[in-house]
Protein backbone atom coordinates (compact mmCIF):
# COMPACT_ATOMS: atom_id res chain seq x y z
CA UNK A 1 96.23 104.28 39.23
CA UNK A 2 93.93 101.88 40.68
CA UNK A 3 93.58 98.55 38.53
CA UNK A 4 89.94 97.64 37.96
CA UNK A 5 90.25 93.79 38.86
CA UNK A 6 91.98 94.56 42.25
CA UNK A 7 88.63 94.74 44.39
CA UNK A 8 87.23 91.36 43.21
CA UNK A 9 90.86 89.97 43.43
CA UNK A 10 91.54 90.95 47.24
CA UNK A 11 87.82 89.61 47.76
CA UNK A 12 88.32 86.43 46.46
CA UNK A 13 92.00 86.21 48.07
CA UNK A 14 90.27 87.15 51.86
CA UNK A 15 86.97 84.17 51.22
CA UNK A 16 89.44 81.47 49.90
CA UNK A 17 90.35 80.39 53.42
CA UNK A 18 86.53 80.00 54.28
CA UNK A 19 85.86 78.12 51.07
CA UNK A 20 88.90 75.45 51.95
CA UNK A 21 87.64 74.96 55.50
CA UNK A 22 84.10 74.57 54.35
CA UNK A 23 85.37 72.05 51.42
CA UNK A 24 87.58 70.38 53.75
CA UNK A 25 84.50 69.65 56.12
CA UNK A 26 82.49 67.97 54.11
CA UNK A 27 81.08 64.73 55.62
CA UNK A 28 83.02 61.96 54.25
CA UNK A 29 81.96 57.88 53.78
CA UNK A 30 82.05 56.19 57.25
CA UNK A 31 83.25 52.86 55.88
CA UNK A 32 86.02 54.30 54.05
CA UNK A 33 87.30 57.31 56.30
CA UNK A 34 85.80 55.81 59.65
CA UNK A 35 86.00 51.79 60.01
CA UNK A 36 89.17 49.66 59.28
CA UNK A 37 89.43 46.74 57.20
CA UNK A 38 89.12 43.74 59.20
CA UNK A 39 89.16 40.12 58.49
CA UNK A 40 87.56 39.54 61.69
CA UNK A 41 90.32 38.39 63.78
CA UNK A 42 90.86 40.76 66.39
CA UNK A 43 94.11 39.29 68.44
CA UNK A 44 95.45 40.20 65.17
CA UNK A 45 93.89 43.43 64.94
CA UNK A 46 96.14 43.83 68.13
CA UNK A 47 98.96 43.52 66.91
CA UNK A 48 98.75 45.62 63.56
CA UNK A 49 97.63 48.59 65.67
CA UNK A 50 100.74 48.21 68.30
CA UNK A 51 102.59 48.24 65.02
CA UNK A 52 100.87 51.32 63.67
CA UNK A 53 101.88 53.11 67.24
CA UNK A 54 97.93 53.72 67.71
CA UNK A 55 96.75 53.37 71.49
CA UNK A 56 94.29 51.22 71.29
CA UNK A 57 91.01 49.49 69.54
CA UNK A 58 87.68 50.96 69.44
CA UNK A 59 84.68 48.45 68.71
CA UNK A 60 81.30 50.09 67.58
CA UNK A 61 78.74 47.99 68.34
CA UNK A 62 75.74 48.04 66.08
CA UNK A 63 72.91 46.83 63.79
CA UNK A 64 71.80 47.35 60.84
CA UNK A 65 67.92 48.26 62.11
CA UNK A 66 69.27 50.78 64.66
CA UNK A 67 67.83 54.20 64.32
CA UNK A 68 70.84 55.59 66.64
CA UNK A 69 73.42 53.94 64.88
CA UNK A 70 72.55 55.73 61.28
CA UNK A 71 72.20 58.98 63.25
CA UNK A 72 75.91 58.72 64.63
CA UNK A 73 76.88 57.74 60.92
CA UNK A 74 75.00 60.33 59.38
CA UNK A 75 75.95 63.05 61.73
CA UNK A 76 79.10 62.73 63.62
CA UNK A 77 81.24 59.44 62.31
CA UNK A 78 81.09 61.21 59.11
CA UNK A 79 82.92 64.03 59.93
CA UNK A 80 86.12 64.46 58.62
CA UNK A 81 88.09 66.16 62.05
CA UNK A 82 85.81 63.09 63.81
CA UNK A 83 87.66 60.54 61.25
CA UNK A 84 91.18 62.17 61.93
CA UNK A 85 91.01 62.61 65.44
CA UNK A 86 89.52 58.88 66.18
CA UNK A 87 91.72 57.07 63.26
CA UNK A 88 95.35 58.87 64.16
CA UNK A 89 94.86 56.82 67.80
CA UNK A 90 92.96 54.10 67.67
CA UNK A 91 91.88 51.11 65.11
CA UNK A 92 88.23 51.33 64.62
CA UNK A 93 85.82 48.19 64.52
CA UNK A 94 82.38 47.38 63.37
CA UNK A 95 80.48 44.56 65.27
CA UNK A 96 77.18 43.85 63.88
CA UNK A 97 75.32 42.33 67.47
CA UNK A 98 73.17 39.85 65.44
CA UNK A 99 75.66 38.42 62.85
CA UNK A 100 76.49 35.15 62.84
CA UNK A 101 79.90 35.87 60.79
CA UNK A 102 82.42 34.14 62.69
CA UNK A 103 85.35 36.27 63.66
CA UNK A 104 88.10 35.36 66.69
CA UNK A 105 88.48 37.70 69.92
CA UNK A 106 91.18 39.59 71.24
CA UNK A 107 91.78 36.35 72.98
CA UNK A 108 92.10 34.27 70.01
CA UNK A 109 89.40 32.16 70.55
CA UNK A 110 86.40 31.61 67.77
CA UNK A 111 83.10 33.03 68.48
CA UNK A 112 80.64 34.78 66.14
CA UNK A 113 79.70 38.78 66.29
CA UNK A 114 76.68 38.13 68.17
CA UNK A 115 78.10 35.92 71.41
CA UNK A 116 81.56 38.05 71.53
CA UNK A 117 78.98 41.28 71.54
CA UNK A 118 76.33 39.42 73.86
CA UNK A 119 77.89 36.83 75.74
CA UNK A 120 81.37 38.51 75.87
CA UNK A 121 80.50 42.17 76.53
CA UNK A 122 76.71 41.97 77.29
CA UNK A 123 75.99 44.40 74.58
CA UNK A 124 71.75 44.53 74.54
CA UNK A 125 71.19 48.32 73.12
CA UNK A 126 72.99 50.14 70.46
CA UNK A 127 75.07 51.57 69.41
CA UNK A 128 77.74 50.95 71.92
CA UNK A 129 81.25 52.35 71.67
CA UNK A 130 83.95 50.25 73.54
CA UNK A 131 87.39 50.56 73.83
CA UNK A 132 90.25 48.24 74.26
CA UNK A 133 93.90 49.00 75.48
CA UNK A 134 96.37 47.31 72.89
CA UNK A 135 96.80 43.91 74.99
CA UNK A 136 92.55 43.91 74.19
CA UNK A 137 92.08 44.52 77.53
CA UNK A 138 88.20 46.14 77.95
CA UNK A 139 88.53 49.47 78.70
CA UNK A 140 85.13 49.36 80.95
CA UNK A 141 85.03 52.98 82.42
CA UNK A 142 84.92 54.69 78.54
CA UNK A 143 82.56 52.40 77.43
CA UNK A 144 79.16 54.98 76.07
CA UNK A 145 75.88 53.40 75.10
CA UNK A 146 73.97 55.27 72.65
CA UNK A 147 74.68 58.20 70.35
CA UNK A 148 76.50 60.84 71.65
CA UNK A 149 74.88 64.57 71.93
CA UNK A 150 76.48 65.72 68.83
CA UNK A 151 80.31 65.71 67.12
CA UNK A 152 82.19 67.59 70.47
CA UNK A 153 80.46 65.34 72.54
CA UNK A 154 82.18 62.22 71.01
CA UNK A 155 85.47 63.75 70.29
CA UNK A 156 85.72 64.53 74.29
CA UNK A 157 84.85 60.87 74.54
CA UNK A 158 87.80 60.37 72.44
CA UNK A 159 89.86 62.64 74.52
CA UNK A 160 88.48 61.39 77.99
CA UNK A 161 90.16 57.88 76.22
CA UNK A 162 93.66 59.25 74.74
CA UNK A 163 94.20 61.34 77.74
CA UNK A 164 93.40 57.88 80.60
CA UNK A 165 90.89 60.11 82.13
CA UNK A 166 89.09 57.22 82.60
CA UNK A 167 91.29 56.30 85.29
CA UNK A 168 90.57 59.54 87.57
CA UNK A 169 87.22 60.62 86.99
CA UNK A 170 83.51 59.11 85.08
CA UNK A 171 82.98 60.47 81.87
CA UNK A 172 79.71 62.33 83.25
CA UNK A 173 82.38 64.13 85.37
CA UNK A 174 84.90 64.76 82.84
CA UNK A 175 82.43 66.24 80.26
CA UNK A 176 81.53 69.18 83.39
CA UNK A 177 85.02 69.60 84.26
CA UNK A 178 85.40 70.33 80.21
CA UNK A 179 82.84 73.13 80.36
């Protein structure tokens, strides 16, 4: 005897796995899921990420009147496989390029946002993603200026980092050997 509620049931049972994935994909808050608390001193910000076994520092350059900026953090930093992927191997920095909030380099030495993004890294255009090994050496090969393509395109930036690609091959390269 066939029970009546079986049909719906088994239905249910066999759309549950798409309704998790599409719940668990749900763009989450960039500050909270993306960025790390920082109190601005970045030879510190060293440290606590050699300590948290990540492999390095990632510094988003940006400003607040940047059109490509609030497209990256509308449409691909607030993704939560972006957020996981990025946050399990690096520590992940804002760096507003006209503040004048002092804050110390991975040096140790005082500067404010705007000369350690201008003077320091000669950061003009944004956004600008740069990443630092964990003695805050500058990473210069991986460094990308603008906003990426879409989400894939920035997690194989990501990968093109983890991986040391950057010590073989451009990223240009990389991205057609990933095709």
């Amino acid at each position: 005897m066939k029970n009546k509620y079986s049909s719906p049931l088994l239905l249910l049972l066999l759309m549950l796995p798409f309704y998790l994935h599409a719940a668990d994909s749900k763009p989450r808050d960039v500050q909270q899921f993306f960025f790390d608390e920082t109190f601005g001193d970045f030879s510190e910000e060293l440290e606590t990420a050699r300590e948290n076994g990540k492999l390095g520092i990632l510094v988003m350059f940006e400003m607040d009147e940047c059109p490509f900026c609030h497209r990256m953090k509308t449409t691909v930093l607030n993704q939560p496989d972006v957020q996981d992927y990025f946050k399990k191997y690096f520590t992940i920095l804002p760096v507003d390029i006209e503040g004048d909030i002092e804050m110390v380099n991975f040096k140790g030495k005082t500067t404010t946002m705007k000369d350690f993004a201008y003077k320091e890294y000669r950061v003009r255009a944004t956004p600008v993603f740069a990443f630092y090994d964990l003695d805050g050496k500058y990473i210069k090969r991986a460094r990308y200026t603008g906003a990426t393509r879409d989400k894939n395109e920035f997690l194989l930036l990501g990968k093109y980092v983890v991986e040391k690609q950057y010590l073989k091959q451009s990223f240009s390269r990389y991205k057609r050997s990933q095709r």
